[in-house]
Protein backbone atom coordinates (compact mmCIF):
# COMPACT_ATOMS: atom_id res chain seq x y z
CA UNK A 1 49.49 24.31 62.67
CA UNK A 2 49.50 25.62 59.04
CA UNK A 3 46.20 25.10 57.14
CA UNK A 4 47.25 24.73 53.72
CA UNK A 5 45.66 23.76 50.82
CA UNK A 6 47.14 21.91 47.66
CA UNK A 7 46.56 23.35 44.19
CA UNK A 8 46.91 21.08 41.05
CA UNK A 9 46.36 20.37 37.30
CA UNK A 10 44.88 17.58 36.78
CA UNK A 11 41.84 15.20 35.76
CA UNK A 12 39.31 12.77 37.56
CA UNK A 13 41.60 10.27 37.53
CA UNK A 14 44.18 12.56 39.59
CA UNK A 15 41.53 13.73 42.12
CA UNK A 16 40.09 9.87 42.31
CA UNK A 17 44.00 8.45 43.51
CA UNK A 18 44.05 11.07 46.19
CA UNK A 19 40.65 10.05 47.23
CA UNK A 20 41.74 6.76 47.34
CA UNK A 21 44.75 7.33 49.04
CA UNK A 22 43.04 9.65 51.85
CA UNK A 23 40.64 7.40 52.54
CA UNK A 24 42.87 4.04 52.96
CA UNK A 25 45.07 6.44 54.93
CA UNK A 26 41.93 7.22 56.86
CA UNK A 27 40.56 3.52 57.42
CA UNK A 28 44.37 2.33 58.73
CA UNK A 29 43.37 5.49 61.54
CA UNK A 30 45.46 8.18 60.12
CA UNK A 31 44.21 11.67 60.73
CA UNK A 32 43.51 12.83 57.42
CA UNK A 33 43.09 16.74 56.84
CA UNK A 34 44.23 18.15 53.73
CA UNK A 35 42.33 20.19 51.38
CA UNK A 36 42.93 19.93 47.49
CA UNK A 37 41.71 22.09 44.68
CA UNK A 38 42.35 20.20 40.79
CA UNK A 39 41.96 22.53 38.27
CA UNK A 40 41.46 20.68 34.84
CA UNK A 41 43.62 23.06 32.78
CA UNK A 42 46.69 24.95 34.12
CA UNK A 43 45.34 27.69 32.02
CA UNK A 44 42.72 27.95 33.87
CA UNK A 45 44.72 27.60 37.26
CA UNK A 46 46.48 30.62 36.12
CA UNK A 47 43.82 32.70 35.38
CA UNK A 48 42.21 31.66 38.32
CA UNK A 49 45.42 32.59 40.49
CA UNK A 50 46.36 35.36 38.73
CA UNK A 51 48.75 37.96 40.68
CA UNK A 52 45.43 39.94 41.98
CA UNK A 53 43.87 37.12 43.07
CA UNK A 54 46.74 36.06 44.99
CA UNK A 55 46.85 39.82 46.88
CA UNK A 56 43.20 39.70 47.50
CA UNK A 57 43.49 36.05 49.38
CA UNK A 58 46.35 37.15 51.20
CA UNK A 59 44.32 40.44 52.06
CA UNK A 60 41.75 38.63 53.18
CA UNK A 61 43.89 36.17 55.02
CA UNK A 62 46.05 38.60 57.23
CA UNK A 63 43.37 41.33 57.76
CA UNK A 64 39.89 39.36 56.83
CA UNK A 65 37.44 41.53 54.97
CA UNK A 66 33.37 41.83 55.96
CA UNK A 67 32.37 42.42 52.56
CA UNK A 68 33.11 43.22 48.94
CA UNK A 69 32.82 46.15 49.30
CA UNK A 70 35.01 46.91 52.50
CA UNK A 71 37.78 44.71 50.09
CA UNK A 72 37.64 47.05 47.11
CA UNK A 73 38.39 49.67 49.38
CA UNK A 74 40.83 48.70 51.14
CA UNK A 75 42.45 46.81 47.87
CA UNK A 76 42.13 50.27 46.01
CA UNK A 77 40.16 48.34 43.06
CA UNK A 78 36.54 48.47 41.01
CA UNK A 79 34.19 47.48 43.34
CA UNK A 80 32.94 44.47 40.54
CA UNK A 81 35.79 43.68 39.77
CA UNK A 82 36.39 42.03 43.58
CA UNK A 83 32.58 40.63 43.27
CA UNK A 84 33.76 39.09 40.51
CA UNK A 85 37.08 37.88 42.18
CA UNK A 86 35.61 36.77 45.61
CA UNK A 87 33.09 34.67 42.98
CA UNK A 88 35.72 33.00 40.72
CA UNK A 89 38.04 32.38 44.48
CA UNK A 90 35.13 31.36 46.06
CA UNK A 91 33.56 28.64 43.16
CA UNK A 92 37.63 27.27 43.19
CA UNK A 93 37.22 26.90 47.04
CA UNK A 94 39.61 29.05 48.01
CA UNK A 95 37.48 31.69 49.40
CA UNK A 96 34.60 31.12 51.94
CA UNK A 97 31.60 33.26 52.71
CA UNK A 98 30.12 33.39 56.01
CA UNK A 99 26.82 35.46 55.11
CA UNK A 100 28.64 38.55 53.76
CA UNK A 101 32.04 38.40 55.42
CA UNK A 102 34.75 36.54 52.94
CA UNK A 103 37.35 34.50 54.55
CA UNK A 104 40.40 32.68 53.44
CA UNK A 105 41.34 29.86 55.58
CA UNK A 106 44.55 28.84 54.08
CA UNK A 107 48.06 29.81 55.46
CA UNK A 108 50.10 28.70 52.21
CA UNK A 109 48.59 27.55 49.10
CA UNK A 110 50.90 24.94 47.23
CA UNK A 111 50.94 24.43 43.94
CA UNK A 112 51.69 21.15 41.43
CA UNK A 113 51.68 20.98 37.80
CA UNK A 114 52.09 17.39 36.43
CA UNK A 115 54.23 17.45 32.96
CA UNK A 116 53.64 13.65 33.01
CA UNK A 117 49.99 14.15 32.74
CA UNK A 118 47.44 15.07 30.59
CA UNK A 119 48.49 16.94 27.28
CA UNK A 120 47.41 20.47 28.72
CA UNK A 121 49.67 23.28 27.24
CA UNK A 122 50.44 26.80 28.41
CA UNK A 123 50.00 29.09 25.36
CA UNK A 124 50.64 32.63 25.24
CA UNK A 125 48.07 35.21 24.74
């Protein structure tokens, strides 16, 4: 089975029709087991999954990491820069700690930007 976890822009009243949905789904005895992260700007999404960020997740997810540390290492990067990394992955939900040891549960992360949505624009810096 492939945990993955769905990745969108979007506001409240996005993440309140999924809620809705999942639990209806739930109630009519539907397995429900899907994980979704809304971020509220796709600027922030990006920044959030920037290319970096993407190779640390999928470090963590094929070889698992049992600190920051051991990640910087192996990753070749500043040492606070991946504290800071695991922190920003982590408060998004796509990183978990268990004490020290970081882990990524998620096979595939998907991704969904609404352009019928709210009037968030990509500028460029």
């Amino acid at each position: 089975m492939t945990h993955k976890v769905q990745v969108s822009v979007g506001g409240l009243a996005d993440m309140g029709k999924r809620f809705v949905d999942a639990w209806t789904r739930a109630t009519a005895g539907e397995v429900v087991d899907e994980t979704h992260v809304t971020f509220l700007e796709v600027q922030t999404m990006f920044d959030t999954l920037s290319p970096r960020r993407i190779d640390l997740l999928r470090h963590v997810r094929q070889r698992g990491a049992s600190n920051a540390r051991e990640l910087a290492l192996a990753l070749g990067r500043d040492y606070k820069t991946v504290q800071q990394d695991i922190a920003t992955l982590e408060y998004a939900g796509l990183l978990m700690r268990d004490g020290r040891k970081v882990t990524a549960p998620w096979d595939e992360i998907q991704t969904n930007v609404s352009l019928m949505g709210s009037a968030t624009a990509i500028r460029a810096r």
